[in-house]
Protein backbone atom coordinates (compact mmCIF):
# COMPACT_ATOMS: atom_id res chain seq x y z
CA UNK A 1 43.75 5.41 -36.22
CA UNK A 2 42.50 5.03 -32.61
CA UNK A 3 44.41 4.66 -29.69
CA UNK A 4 44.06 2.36 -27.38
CA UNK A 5 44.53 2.14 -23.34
CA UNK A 6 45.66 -0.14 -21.14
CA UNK A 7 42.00 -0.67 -19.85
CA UNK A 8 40.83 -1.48 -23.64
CA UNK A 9 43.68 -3.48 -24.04
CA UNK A 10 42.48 -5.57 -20.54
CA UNK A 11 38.90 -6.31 -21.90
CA UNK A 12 39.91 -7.50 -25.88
CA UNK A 13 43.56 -9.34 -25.43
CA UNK A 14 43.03 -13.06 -24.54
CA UNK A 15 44.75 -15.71 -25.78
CA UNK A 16 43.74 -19.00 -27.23
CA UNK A 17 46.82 -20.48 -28.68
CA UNK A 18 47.13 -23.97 -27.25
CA UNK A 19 50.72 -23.81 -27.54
CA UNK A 20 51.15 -20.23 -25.71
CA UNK A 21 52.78 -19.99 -22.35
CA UNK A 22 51.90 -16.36 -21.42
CA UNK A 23 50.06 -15.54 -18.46
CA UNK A 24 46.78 -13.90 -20.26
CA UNK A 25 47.52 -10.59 -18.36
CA UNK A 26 50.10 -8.99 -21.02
CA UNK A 27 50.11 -8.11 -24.71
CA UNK A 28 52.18 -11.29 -25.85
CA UNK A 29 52.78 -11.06 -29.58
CA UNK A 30 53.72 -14.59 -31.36
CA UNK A 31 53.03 -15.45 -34.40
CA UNK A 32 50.33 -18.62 -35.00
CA UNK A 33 52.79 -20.07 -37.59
CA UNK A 34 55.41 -21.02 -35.10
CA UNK A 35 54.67 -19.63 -31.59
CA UNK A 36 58.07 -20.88 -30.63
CA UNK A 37 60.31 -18.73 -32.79
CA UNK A 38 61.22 -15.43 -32.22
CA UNK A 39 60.31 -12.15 -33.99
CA UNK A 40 61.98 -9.54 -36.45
CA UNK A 41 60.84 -5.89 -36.09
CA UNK A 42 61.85 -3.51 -38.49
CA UNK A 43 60.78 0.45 -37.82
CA UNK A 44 60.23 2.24 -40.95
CA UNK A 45 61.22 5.77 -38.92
CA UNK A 46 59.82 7.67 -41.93
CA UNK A 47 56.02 6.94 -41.85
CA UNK A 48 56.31 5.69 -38.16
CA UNK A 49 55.20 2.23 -38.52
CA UNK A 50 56.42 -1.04 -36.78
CA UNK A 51 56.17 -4.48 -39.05
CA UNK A 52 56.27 -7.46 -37.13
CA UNK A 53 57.40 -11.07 -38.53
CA UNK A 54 57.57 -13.96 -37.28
CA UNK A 55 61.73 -14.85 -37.97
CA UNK A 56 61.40 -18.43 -38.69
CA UNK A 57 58.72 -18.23 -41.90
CA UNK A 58 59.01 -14.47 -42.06
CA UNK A 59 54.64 -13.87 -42.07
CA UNK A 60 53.14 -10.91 -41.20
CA UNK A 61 51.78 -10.57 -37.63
CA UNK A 62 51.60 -7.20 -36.77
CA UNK A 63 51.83 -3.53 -38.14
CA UNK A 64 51.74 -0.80 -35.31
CA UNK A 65 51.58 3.10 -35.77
CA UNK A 66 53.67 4.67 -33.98
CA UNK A 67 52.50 8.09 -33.34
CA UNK A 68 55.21 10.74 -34.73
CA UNK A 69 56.16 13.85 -32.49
């Protein structure tokens, strides 16, 4: 796993979803199936990891490590 800063984040985030509103200056996370509905997160607390869904069709969009104390 690598982490990532905000600088990284700057130079490889950039949206091309016709249908999102975001600025193109944040990490927006929608999903691609419907980019209008709204997300479920669950946090498995035990290995640290966030799953991301998209709560309309319930598809995978994200994982994210979280890094444990």
């Amino acid at each position: 796993m690598t982490a990532l800063t905000q600088e990284d984040l700057d130079r490889r985030v950039a949206c091309d979803n016709p249908f999102c509103d975001c600025d193109g200056k944040r990490l927006t996370l929608r999903g691609r199936c419907h980019p209008r509905a709204g997300l479920r997160v669950v946090y498995a607390s035990e290995d640290g990891v966030l799953e991301i869904s998209c709560a309309q069709c319930g598809l995978l969009i994200s994982t994210i490590e979280v890094a444990l104390p």
